[in-house]
Protein backbone atom coordinates (compact mmCIF):
# COMPACT_ATOMS: atom_id res chain seq x y z
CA UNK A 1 -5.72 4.26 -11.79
CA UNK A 2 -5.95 0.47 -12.22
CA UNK A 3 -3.22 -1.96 -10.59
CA UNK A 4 -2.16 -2.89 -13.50
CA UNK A 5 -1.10 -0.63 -16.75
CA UNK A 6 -4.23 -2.39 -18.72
CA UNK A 7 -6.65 -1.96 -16.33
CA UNK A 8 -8.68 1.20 -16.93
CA UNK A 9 -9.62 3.92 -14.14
CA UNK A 10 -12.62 3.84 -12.26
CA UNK A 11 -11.69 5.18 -9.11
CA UNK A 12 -13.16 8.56 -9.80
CA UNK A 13 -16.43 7.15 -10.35
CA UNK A 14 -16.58 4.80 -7.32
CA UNK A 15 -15.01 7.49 -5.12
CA UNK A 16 -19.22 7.60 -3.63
CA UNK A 17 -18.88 4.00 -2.85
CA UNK A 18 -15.67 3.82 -0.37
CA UNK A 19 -15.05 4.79 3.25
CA UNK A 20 -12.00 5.32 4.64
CA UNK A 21 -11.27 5.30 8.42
CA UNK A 22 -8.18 6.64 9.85
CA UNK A 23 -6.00 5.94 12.71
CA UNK A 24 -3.13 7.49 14.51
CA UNK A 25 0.21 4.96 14.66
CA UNK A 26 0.80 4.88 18.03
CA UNK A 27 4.32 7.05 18.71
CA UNK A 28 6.69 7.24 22.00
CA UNK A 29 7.11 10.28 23.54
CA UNK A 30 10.27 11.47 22.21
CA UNK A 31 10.77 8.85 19.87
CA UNK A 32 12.24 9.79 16.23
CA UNK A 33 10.76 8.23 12.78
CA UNK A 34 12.78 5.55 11.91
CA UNK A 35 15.56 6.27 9.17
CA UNK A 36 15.72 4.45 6.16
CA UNK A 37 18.32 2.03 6.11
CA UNK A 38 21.80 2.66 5.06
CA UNK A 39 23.44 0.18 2.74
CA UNK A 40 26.30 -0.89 0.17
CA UNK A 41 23.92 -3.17 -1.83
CA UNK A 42 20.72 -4.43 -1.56
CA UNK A 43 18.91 -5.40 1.45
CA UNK A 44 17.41 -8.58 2.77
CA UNK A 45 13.64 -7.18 2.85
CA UNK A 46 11.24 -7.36 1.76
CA UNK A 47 10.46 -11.34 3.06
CA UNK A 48 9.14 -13.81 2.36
CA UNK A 49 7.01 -15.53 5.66
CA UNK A 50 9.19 -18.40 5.76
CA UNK A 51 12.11 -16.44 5.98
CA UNK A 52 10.71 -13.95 8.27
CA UNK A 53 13.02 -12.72 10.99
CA UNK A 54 12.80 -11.85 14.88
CA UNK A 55 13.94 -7.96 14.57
CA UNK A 56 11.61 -7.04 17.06
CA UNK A 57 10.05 -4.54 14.64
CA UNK A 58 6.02 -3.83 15.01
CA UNK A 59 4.41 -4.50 12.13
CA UNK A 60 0.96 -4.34 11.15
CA UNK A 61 -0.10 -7.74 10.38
CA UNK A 62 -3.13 -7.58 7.13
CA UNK A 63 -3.12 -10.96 6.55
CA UNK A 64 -0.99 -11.58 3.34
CA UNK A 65 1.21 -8.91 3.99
CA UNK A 66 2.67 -7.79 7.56
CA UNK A 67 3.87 -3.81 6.98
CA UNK A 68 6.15 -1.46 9.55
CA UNK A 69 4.36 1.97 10.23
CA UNK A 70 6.83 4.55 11.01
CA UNK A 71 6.22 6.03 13.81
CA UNK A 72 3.55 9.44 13.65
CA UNK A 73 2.00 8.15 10.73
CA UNK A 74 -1.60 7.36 10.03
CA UNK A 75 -3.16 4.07 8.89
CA UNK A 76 -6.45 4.89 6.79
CA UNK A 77 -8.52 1.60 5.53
CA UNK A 78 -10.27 2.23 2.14
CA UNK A 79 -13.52 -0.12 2.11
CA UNK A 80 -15.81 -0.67 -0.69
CA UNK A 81 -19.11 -0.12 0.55
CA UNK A 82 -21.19 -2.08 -1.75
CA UNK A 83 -19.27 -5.41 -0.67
CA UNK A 84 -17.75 -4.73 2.74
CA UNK A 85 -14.72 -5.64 2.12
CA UNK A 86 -11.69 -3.83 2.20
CA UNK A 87 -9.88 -2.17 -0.98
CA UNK A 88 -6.81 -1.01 0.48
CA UNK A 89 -4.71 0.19 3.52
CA UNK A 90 -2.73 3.41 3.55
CA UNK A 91 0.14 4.19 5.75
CA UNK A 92 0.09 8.15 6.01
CA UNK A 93 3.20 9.71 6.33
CA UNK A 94 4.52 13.26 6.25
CA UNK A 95 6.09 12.62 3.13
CA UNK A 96 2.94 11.31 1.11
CA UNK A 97 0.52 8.44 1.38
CA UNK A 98 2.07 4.84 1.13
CA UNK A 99 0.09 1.63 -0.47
CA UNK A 100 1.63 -1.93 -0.16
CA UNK A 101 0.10 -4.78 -2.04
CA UNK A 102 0.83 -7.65 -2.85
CA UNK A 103 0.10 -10.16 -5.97
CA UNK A 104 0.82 -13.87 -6.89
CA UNK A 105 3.08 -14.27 -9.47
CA UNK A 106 4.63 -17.12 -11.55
CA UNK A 107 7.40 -19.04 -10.27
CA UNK A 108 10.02 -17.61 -12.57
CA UNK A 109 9.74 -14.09 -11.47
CA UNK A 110 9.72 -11.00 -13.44
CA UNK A 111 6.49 -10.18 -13.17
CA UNK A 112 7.35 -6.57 -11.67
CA UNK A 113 9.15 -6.00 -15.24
CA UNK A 114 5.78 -6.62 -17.57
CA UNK A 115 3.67 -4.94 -14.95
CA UNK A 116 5.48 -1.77 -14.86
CA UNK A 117 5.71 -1.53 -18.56
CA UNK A 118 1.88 -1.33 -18.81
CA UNK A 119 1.63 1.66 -15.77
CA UNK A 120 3.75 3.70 -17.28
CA UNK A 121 1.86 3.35 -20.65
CA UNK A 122 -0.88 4.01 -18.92
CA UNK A 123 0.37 6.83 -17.30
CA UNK A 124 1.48 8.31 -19.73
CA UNK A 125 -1.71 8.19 -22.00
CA UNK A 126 -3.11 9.85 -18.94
CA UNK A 127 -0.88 13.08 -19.83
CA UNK A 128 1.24 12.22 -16.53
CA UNK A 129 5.30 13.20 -17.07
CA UNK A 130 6.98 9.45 -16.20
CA UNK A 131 10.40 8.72 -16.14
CA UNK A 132 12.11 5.10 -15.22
CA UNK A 133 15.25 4.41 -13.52
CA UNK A 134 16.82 1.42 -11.40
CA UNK A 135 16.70 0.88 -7.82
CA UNK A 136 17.13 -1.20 -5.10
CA UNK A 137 15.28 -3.96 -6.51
CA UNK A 138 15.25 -2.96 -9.98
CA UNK A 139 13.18 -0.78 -12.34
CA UNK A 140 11.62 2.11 -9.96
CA UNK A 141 9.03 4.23 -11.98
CA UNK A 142 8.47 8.23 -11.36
CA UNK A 143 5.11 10.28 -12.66
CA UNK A 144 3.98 13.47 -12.04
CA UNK A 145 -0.05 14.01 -12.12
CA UNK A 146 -1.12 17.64 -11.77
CA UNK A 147 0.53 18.33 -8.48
CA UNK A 148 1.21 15.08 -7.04
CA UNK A 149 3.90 13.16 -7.30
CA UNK A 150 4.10 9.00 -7.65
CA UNK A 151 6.85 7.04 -6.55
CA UNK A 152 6.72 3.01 -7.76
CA UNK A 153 8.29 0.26 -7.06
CA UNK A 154 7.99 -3.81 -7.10
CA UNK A 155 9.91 -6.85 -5.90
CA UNK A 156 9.67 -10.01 -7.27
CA UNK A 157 9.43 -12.71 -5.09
CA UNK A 158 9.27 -16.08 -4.37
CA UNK A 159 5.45 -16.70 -6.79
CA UNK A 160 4.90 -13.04 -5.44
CA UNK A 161 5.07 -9.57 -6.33
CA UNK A 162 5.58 -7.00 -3.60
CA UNK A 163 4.26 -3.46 -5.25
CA UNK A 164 4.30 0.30 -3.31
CA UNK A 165 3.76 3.12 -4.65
CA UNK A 166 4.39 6.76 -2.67
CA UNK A 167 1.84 9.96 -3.68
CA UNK A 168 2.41 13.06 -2.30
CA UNK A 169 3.36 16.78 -2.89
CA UNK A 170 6.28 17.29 -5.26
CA UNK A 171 8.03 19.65 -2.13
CA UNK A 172 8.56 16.38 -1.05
CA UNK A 173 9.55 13.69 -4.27
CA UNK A 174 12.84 13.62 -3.37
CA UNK A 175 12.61 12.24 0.07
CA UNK A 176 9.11 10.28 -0.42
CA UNK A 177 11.26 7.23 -2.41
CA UNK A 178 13.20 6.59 0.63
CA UNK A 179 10.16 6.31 2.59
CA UNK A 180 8.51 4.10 0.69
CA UNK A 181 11.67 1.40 0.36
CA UNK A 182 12.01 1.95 3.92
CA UNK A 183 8.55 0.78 4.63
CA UNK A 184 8.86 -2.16 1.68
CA UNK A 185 12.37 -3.23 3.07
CA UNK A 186 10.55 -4.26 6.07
CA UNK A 187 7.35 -6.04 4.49
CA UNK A 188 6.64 -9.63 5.39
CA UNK A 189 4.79 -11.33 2.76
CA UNK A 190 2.59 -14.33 3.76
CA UNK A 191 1.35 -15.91 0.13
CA UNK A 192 0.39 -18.92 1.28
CA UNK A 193 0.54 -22.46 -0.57
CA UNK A 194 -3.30 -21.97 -2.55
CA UNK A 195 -2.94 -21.88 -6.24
CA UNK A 196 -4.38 -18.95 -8.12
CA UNK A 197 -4.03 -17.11 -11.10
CA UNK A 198 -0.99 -14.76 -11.80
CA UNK A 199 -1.90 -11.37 -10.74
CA UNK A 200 -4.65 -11.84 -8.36
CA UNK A 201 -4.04 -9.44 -5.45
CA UNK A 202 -3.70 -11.64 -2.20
CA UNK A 203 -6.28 -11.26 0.82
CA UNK A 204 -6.19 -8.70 3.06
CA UNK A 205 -7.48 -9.21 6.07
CA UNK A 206 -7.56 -5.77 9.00
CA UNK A 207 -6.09 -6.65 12.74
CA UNK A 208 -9.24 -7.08 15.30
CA UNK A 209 -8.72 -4.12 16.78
CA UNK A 210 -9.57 -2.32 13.15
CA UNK A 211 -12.29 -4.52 12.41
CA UNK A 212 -14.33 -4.12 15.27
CA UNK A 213 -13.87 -0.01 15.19
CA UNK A 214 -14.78 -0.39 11.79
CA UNK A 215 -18.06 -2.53 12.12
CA UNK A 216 -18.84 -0.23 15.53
CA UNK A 217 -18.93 2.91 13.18
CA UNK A 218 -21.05 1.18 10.52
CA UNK A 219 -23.90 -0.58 12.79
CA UNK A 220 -23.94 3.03 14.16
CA UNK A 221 -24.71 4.71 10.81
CA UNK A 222 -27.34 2.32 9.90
CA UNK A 223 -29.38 2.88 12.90
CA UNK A 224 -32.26 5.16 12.29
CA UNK A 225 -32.32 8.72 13.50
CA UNK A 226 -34.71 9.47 16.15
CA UNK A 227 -37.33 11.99 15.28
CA UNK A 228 -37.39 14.71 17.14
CA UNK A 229 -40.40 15.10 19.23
CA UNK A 230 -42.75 17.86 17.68
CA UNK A 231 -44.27 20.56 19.92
């Protein structure tokens, strides 16, 4: 499905022109996932980068956004294989597979409201079962396609939008949301002072360490196979 409710599907039929690569978070023996926070109201995160604080937390840093990974999950990187650059990065958990991204938006805000309008008529023209309700940050949107279950939800701020969104199995909807604004709560989101167009998804760039695993793995499957000697 598109980012945006008016966008129309394609990822089925460019499904032949993406890799992913997948990586283990790094976990300390013994260590527990993190928790989702407990609160009374709303919390501070996600940030903005000028308001970014010293928690100590790792996150991983893509540029325009800088997202926690929970400890035992997987980070997969989706790349489109026609331009080389990279369509998304997953955090895998147990509960389902979690996408940050992260948009410029006009300074008044609300741009989370209009957007989710359009996915869930989108959705639901898809023949998935949606239902709306409000969260943390506002308007939190549920689907159910086939056998998976979607969990979304934006943030609105400062001439951004902050949007995740939480697929997995439906054993697990009820504890995937809390995953997801777990993983939100903690985002750091670097906009930058560049004007651009409402909408347009900001840069995301993968830490070195990615990048150079990444290009390894490619140079390797472009060299040629050696023939086998013939006897």
């Amino acid at each position: 499905m598109g980012i945006f409710g008016r966008r129309k599907r394609k990822r089925a039929a460019d499904d032949h022109e993406v890799e992913r690569e997948s990586y283990d978070a790094e976990t300390e023996e013994g260590a527990e996932p993190e928790e989702p926070e407990d609160s009374d109201g709303p919390s501070e995160g996600p940030y903005d980068i000028s308001e970014a604080p010293e928690d100590g937390i790792p996150r991983m840093d893509l540029g325009s956004i800088r997202v926690p990974v929970p400890n035992g999950s997987q980070v997969q990187v989706e790349m489109d294989q026609k331009t080389g650059t990279v369509r998304a990065v997953h955090v895998v958990t147990p509960q389902g597979q979690v996408t940050v991204s992260a948009y410029a938006a006009p300074k008044s805000g609300g741009l989370w409201r209009e957007v989710s309008g359009e996915l869930a008529d989108q959705l639901r023209s898809d023949g998935a079962r949606v239902t709306l309700a409000r969260g943390e940050w506002g308007i939190e949107l549920s689907a159910i396609v086939g056998e998976v279950a979607l969990r979304f939800i934006g943030v609105d701020g400062p001439r951004w939008m902050l949007r995740g969104v939480i697929a997995g199995p439906q054993s697990e909807a009820a504890r995937a949301p809390d995953v997801l604004r777990s993983i939100m709560r903690g985002t750091i989101v670097d906009r930058g002072r560049a004007p651009m167009p409402v909408r347009t998804p900001l840069q995301i760039t993968l830490p070195e360490a990615i990048a150079s695993h990444i290009k390894g793995r490619q140079a390797a499957a472009q060299q040629p196979r050696q023939t086998q000697p013939q006897r």
